[in-house]
Protein backbone atom coordinates (compact mmCIF):
# COMPACT_ATOMS: atom_id res chain seq x y z
CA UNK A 1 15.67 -65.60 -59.99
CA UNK A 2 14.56 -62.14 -58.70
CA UNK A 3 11.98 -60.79 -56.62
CA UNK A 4 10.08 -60.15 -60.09
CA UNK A 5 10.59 -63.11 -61.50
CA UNK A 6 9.67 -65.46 -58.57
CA UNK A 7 6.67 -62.60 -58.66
CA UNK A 8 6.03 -63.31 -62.45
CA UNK A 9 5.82 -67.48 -61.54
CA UNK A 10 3.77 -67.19 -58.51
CA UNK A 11 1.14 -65.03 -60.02
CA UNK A 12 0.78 -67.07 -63.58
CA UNK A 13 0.47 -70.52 -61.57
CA UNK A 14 -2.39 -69.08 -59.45
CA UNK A 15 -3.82 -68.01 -62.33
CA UNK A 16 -3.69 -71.28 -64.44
CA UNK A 17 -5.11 -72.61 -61.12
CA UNK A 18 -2.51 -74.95 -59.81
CA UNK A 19 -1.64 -75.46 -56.19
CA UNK A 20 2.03 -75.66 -55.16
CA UNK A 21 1.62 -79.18 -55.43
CA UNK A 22 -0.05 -79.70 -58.35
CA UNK A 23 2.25 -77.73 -60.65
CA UNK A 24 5.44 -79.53 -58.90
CA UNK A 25 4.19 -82.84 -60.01
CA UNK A 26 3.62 -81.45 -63.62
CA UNK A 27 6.90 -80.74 -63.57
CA UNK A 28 8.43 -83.83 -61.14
CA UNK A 29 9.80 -81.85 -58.53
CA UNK A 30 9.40 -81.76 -55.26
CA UNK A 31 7.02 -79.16 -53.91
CA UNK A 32 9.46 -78.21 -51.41
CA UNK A 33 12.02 -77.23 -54.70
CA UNK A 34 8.85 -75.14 -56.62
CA UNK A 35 8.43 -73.29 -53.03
CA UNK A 36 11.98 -72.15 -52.71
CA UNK A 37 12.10 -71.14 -56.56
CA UNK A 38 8.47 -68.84 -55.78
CA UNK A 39 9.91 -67.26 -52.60
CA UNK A 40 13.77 -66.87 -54.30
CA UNK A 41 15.46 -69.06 -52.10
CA UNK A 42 16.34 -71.83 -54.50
CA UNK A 43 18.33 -71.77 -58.12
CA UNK A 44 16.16 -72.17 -60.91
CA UNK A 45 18.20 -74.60 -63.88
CA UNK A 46 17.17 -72.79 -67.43
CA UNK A 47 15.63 -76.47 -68.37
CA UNK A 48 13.47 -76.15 -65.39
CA UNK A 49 12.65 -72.35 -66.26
CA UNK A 50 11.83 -73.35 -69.85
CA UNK A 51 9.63 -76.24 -68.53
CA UNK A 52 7.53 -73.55 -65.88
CA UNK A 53 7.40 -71.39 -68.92
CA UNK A 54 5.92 -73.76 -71.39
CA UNK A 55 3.08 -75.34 -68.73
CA UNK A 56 2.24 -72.14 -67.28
CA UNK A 57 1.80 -70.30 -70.58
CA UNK A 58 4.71 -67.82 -70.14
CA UNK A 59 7.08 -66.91 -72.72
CA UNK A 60 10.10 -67.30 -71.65
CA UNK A 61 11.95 -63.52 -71.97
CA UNK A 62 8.86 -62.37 -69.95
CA UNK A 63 9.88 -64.94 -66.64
CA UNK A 64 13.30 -64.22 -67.02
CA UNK A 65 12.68 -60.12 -66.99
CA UNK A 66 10.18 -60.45 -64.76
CA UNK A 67 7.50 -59.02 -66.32
């Protein structure tokens, strides 16, 4: 992802309200694996950005533009 996008994810999980942890056990990750996909160290799969899209309310053009 880029600095937007991991931008885009950060802000719309704090603003559904979900910790780190919380959302990577939504998902069954690791919390380790949603902390390297919010500061753009780690490869995002497009299942896994489809799943972040649909539980964090984002559609999924927006995430992937970043916007």
């Amino acid at each position: 992802m880029n600095n937007n996008t991991t931008k885009v994810l950060k802000a719309a999980r704090i603003m559904k309200g979900y910790t780190q942890a919380q959302l990577a056990k939504k998902l069954n990750i690791k919390q380790s694996t949603l902390s390297a996909w919010e500061n753009d160290i780690g490869r995002v799969s497009f299942d896994n950005v489809c799943r972040l899209c649909r539980v964090l309310g984002i559609e999924d053009i927006n995430i992937l533009r970043g916007v």
